[in-house]
N, C-alpha and C. Protein backbone atom coordinates (compact mmCIF):
# COMPACT_ATOMS: atom_id res chain seq x y z
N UNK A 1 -27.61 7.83 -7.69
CA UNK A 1 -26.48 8.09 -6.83
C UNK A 1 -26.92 8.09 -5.38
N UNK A 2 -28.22 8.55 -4.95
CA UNK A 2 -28.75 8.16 -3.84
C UNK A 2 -28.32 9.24 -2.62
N UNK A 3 -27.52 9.24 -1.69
CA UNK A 3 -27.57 9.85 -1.18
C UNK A 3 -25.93 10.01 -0.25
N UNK A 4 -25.48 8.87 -1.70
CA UNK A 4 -23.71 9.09 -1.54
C UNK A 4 -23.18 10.07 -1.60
N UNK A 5 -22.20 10.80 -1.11
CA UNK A 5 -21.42 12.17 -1.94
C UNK A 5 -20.45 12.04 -3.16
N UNK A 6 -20.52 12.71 -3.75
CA UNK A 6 -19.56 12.75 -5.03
C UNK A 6 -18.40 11.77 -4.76
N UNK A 7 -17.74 12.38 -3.95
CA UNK A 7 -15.99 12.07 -3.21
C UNK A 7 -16.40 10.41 -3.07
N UNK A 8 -17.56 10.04 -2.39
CA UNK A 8 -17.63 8.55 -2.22
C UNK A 8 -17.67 7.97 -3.23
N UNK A 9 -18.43 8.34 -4.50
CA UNK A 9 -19.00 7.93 -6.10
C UNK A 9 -17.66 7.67 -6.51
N UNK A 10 -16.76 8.67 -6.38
CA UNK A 10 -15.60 8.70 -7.40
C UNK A 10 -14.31 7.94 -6.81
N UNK A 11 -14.46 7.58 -5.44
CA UNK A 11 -13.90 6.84 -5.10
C UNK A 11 -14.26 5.12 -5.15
N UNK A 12 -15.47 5.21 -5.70
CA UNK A 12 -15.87 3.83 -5.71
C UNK A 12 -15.53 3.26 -6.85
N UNK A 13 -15.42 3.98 -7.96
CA UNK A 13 -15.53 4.29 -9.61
C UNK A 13 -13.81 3.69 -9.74
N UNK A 14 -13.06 5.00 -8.78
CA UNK A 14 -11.55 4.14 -9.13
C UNK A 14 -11.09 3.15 -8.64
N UNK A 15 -11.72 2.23 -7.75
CA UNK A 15 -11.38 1.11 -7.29
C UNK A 15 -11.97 -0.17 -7.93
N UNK A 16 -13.21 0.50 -8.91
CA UNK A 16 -13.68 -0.35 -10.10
C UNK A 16 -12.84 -0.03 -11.01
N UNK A 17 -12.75 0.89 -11.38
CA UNK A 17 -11.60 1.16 -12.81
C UNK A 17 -10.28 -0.01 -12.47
N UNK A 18 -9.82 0.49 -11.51
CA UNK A 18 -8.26 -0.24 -11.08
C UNK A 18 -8.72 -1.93 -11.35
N UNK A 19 -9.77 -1.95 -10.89
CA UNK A 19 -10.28 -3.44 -10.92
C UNK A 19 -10.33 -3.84 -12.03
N UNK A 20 -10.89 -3.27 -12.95
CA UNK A 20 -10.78 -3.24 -14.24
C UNK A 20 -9.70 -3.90 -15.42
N UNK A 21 -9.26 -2.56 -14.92
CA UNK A 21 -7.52 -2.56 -15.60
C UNK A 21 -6.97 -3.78 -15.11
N UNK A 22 -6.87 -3.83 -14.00
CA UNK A 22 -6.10 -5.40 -13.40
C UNK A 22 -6.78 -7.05 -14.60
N UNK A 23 -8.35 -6.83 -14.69
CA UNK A 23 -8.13 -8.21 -15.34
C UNK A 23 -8.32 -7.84 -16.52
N UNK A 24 -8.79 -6.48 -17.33
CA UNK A 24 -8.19 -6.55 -18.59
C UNK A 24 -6.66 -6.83 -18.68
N UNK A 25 -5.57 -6.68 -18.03
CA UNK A 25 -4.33 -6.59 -18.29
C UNK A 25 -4.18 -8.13 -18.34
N UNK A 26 -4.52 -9.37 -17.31
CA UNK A 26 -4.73 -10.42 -17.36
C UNK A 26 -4.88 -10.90 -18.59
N UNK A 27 -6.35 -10.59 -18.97
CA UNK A 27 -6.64 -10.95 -20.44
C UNK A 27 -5.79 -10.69 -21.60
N UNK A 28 -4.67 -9.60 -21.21
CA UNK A 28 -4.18 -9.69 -22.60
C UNK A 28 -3.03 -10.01 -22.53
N UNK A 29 -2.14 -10.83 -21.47
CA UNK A 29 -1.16 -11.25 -21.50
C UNK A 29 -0.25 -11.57 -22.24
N UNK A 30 -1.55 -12.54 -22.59
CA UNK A 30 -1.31 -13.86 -23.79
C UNK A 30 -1.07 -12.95 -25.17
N UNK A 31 -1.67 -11.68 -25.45
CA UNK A 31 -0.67 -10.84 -26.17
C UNK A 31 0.20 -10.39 -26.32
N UNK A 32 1.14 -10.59 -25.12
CA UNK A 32 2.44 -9.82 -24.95
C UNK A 32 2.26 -8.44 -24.42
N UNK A 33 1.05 -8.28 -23.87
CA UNK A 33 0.97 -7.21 -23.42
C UNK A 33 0.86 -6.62 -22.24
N UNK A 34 2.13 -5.81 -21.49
CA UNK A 34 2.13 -5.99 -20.19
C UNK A 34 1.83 -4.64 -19.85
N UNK A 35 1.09 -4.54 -18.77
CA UNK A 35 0.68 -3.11 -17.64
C UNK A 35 1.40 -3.10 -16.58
N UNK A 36 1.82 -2.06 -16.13
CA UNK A 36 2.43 -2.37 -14.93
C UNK A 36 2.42 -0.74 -14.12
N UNK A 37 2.16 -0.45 -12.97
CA UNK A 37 1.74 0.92 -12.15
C UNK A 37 3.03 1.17 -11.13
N UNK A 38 4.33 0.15 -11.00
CA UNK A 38 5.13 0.48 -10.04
C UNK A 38 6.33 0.56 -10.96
N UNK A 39 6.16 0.38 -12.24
CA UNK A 39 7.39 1.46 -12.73
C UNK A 39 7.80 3.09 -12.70
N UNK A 40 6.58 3.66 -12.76
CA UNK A 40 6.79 4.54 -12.79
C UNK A 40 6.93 5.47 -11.80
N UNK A 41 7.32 6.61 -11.36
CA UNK A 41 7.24 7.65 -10.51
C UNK A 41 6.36 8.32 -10.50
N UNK A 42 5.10 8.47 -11.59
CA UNK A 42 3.52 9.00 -11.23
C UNK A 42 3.00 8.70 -10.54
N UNK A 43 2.34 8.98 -9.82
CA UNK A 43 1.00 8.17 -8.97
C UNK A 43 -0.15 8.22 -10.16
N UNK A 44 -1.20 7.53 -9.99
CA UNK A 44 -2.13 7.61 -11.15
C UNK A 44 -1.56 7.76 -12.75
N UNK A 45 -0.69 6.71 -12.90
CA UNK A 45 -0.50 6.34 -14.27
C UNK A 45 -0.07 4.79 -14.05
N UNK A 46 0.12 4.71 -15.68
CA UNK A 46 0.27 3.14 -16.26
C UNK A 46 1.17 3.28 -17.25
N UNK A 47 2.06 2.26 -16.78
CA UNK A 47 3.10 1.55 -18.44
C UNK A 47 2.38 0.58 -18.84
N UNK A 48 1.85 1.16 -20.43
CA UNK A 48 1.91 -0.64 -21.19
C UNK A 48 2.99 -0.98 -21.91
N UNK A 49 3.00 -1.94 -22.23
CA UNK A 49 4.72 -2.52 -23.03
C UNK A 49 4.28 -3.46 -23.56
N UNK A 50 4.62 -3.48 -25.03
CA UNK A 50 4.39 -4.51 -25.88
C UNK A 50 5.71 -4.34 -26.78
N UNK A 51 6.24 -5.69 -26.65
CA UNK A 51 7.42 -5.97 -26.96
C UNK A 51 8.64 -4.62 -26.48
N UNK A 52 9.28 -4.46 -27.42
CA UNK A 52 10.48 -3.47 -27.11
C UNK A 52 9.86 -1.53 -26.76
N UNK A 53 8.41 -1.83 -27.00
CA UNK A 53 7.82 -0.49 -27.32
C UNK A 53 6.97 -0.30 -26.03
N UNK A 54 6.71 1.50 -25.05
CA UNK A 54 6.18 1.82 -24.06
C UNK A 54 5.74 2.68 -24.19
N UNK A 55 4.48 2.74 -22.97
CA UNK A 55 3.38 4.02 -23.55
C UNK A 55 3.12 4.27 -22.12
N UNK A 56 3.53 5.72 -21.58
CA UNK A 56 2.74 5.97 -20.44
C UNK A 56 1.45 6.83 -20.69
N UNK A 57 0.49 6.02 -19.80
CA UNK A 57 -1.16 6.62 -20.12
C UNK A 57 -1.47 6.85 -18.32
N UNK A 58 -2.83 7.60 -18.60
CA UNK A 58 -3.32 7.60 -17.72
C UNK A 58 -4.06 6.75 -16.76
N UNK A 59 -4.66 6.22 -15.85
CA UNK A 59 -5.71 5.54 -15.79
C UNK A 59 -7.42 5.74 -16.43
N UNK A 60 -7.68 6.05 -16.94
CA UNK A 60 -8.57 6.59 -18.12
C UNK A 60 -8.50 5.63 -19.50
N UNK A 61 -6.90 6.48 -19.72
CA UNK A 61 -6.13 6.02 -20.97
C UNK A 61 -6.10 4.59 -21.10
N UNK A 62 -5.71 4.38 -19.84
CA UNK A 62 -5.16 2.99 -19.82
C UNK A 62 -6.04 2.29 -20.16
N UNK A 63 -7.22 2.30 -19.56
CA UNK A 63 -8.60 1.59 -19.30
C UNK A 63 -9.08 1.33 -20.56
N UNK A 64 -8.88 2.55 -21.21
CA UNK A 64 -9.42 2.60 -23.04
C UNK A 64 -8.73 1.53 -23.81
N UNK A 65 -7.64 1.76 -23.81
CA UNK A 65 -6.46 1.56 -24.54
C UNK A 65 -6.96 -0.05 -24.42
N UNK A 66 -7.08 -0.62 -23.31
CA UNK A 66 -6.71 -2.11 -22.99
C UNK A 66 -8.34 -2.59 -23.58
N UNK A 67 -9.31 -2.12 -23.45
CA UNK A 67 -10.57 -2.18 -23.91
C UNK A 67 -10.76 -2.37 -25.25
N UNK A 68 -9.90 -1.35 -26.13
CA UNK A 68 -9.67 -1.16 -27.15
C UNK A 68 -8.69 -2.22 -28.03
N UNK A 69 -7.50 -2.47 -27.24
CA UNK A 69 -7.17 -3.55 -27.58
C UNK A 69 -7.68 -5.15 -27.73
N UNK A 70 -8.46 -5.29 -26.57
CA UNK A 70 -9.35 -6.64 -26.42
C UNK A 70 -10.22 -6.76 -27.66
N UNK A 71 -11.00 -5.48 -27.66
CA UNK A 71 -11.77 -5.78 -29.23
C UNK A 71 -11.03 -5.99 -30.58
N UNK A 72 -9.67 -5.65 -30.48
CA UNK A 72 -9.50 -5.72 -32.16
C UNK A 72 -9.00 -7.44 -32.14
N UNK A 73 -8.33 -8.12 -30.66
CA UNK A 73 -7.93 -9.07 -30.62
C UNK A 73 -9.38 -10.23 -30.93
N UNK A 74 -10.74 -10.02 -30.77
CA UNK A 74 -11.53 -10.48 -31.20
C UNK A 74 -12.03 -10.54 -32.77
């Protein structure tokens, strides 16, 4: 960690996470599976939607979830 402060670490972390999430969500398009962060009225959450069905998660959640999904699609 060097001689960053926490606050910088964890701010670096969610702009990788977000990064993240953005091209896992890419990748799973082609599943029907959509993310989206300006539906909602949370700050720091996520809709996924696959077909008629919605899940609000966290960014955490989300991150898993879409991770999790990619592998079973393999």
């Amino acid at each position: 960690m060097g001689q960053h402060s926490l606050k910088t670490v964890l701010e670096q972390r969610d702009r990788w996470l977000t990064a993240q999430i953005r091209d896992l969500s890419v990748t799973l398009l082609g599943q029907g599976i959509f993310t989206c962060t300006e539906c909602g009225e949370v700050a720091g959450e996520y809709i996924l939607q696959r077909g008629d069905e919605s899940q609000r998660l966290s960014t955490v959640d989300t991150y898993a979830m879409l991770q999790f999904l990619l592998a079973q699609a393999e």
